[in-house]
Protein backbone atom coordinates (compact mmCIF):
# COMPACT_ATOMS: atom_id res chain seq x y z
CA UNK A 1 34.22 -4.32 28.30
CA UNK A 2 32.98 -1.77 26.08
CA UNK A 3 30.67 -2.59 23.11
CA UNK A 4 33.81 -2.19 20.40
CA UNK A 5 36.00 -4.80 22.42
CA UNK A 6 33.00 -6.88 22.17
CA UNK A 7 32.29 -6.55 18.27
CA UNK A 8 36.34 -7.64 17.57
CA UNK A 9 35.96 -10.16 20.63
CA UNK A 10 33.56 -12.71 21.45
CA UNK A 11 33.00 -15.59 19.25
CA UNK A 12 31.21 -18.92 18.79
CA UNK A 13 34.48 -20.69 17.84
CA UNK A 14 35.44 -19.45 15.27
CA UNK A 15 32.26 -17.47 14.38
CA UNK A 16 31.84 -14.12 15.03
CA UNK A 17 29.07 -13.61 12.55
CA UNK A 18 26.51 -16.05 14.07
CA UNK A 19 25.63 -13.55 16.80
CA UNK A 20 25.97 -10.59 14.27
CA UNK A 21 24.43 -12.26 11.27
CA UNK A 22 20.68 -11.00 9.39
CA UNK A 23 18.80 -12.46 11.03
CA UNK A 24 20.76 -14.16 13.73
CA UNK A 25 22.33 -17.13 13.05
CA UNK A 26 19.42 -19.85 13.20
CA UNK A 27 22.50 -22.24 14.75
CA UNK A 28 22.56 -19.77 17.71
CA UNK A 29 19.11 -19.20 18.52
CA UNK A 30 18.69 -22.97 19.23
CA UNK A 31 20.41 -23.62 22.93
CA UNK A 32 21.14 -27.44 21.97
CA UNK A 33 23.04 -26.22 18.62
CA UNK A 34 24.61 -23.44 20.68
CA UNK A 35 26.09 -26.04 23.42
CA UNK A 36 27.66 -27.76 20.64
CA UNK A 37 28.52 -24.89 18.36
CA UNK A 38 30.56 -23.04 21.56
CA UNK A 39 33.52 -25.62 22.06
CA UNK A 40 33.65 -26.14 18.20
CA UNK A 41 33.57 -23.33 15.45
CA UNK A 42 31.24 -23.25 12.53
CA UNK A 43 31.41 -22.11 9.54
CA UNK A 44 28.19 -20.09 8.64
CA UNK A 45 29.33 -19.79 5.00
CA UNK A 46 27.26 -23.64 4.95
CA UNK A 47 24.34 -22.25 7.02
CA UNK A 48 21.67 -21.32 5.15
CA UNK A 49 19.97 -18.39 6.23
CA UNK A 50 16.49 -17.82 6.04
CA UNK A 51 15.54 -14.88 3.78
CA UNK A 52 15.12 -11.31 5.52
CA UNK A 53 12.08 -9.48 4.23
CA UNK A 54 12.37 -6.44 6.87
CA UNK A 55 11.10 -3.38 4.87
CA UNK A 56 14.00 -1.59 6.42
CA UNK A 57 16.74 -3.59 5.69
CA UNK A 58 15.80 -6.71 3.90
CA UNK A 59 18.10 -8.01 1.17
CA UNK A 60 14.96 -10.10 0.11
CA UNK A 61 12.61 -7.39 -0.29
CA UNK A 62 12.10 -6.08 -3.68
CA UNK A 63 10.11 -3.44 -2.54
CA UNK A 64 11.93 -2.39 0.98
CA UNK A 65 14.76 -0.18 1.21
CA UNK A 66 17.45 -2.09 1.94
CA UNK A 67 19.34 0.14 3.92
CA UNK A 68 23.19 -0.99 5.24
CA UNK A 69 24.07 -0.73 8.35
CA UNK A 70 28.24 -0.42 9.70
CA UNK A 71 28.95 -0.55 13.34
CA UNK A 72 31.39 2.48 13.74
CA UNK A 73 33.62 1.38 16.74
CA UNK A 74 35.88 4.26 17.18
CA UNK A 75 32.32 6.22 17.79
CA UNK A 76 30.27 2.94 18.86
CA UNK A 77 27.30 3.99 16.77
CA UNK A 78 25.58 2.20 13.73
CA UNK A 79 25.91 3.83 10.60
CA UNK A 80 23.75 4.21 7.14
CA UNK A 81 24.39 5.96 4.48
CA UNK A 82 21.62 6.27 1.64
CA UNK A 83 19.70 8.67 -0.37
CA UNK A 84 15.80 8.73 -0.70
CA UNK A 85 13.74 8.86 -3.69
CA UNK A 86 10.94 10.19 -5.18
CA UNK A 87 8.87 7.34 -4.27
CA UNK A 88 8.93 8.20 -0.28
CA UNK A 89 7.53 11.50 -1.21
CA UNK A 90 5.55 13.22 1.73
CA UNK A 91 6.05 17.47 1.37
CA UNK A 92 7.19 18.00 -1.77
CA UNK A 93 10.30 17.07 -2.50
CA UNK A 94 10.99 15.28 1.33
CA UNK A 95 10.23 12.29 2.38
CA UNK A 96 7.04 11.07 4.23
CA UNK A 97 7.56 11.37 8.46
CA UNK A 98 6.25 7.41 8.29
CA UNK A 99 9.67 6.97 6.23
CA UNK A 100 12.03 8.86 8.57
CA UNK A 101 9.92 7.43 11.21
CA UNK A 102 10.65 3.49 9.96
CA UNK A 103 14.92 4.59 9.67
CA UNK A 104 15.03 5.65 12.78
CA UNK A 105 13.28 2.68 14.17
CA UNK A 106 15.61 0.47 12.01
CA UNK A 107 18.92 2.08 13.12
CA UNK A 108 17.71 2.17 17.04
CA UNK A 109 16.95 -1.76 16.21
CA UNK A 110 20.34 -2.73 15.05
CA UNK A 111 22.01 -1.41 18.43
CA UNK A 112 20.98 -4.52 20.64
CA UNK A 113 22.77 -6.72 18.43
CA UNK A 114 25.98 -5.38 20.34
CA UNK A 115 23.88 -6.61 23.59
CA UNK A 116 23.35 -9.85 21.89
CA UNK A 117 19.35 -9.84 22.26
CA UNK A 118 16.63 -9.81 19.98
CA UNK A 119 14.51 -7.06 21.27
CA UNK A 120 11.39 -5.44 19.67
CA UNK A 121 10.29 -1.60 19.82
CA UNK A 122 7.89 -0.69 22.77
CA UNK A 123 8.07 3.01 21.87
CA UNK A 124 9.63 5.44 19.90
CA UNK A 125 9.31 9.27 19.54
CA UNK A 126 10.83 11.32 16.39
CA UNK A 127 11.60 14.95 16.76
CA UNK A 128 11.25 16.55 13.31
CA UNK A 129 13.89 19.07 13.16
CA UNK A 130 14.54 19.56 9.36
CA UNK A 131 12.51 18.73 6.08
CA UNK A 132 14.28 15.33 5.22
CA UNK A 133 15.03 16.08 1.25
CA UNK A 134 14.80 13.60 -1.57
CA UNK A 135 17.55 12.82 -3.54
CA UNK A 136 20.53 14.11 -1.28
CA UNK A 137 23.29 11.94 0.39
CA UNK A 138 21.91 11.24 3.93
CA UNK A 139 23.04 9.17 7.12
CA UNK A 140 21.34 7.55 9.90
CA UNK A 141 23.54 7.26 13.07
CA UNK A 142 22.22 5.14 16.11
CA UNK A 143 23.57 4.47 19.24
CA UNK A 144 22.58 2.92 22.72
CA UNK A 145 21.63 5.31 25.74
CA UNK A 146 20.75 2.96 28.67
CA UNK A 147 19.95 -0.48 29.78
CA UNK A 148 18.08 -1.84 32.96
CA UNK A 149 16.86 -5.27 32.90
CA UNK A 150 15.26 -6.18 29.25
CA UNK A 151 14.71 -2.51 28.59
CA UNK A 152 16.95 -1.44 26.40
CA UNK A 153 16.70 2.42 24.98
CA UNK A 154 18.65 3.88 21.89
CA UNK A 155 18.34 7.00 19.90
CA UNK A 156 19.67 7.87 16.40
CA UNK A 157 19.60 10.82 14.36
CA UNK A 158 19.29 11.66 10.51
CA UNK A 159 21.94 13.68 9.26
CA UNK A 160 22.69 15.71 5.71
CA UNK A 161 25.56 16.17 4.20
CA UNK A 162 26.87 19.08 5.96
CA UNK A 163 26.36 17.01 9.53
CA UNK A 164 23.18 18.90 10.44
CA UNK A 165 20.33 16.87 12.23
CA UNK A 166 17.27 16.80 10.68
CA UNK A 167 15.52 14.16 12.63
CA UNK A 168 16.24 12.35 16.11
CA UNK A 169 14.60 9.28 18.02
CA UNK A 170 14.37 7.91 21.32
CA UNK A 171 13.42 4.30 21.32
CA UNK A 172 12.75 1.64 23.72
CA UNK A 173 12.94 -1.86 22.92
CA UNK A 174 12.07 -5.11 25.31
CA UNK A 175 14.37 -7.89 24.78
CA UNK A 176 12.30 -10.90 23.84
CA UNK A 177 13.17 -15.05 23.98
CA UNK A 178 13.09 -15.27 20.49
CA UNK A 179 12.80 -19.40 20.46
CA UNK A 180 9.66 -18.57 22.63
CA UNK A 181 8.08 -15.64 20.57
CA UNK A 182 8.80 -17.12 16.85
CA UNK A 183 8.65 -20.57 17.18
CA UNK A 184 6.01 -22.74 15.32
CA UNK A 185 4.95 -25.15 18.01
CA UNK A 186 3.74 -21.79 20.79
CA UNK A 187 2.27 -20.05 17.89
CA UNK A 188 -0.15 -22.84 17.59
CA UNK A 189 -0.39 -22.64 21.01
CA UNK A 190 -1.71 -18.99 21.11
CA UNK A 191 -4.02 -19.64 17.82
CA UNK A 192 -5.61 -22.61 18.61
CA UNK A 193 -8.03 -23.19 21.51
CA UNK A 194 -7.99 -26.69 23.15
């Protein structure tokens, strides 16, 4: 099955969204709710989310960048288009390598959604191909290049207008449990000596 037959396919009933959602669906992360949820649908319009403050691509964030991301599935790549301001100023009139650095990171990120994991970034490199300009219609493209196990590795790309590359990644991310990772009761666990 490729990863576009699996975007317009799977669901949770009748919920596509709750593996897709930002952040995932908090119904689906919990393996009781998502025994019950799978022979029923649900309706995540009545879920309430909990607020995403991701610098990247947090609706929450007044300060973050709140970049978009569409998946693309004639091309089966992640998308963003967006333009950078003055205020990620590095050289002037580009933006700061931390800022291309964090995009790339982001975009790379979204791509194991399509896997259905939650996996964090182990490493990334950024080749610096092009000053990155402020101001200018830009796009971010992502894209997954292999998988063995829980390591996952993507690349993306930064591209102007004209399609040229100005910046490229190479990421790899290790799929996490995320119920064992964020929840409450193991990080008291790991904070707390008995």
């Amino acid at each position: 099955m490729s990863i576009a037959d699996w975007v317009r396919g799977p669901k949770i009933g009748n919920c596509r969204a709750a593996l897709l959602c930002e952040p995932p669906c908090p119904l689906w992360l919990n393996p009781k709710m998502r025994n019950r949820l799978a022979g029923r649908g649900h309706d995540t319009r009545y879920v309430r989310l909990q607020k995403n403050f991701c610098f990247a691509c947090g609706m929450n964030n007044p300060d973050g960048m709140r970049l978009k991301f569409v998946f693309d599935e004639a091309r089966d790549r992640f998308v963003c288009r967006f333009r950078l301001s003055k205020r990620y100023t590095g050289p002037p009139g580009h933006a700061h390598g931390g800022i291309i650095a964090t995009i790339l990171d982001e975009a790379m990120g979204k791509v194991n959604k399509l896997r259905q994991v939650v996996a964090l970034t182990s490493q990334i490199t950024v080749d610096y191909a092009r000053p990155v300009p402020l101001n200018k219609p830009l796009r971010v493209e992502s894209y997954e290049a292999s998988v063995r196990g829980r390591r996952h590795t993507n690349a993306a790309e930064i591209l102007n207008q004209k399609g040229e590359i100005l910046a490229r990644s190479r990421g790899l991310f290790i799929a996490i449990d995320p119920q064992r990772m964020f929840s409450k009761q193991h990080t008291r666990k790991l904070g707390r000596p008995n």
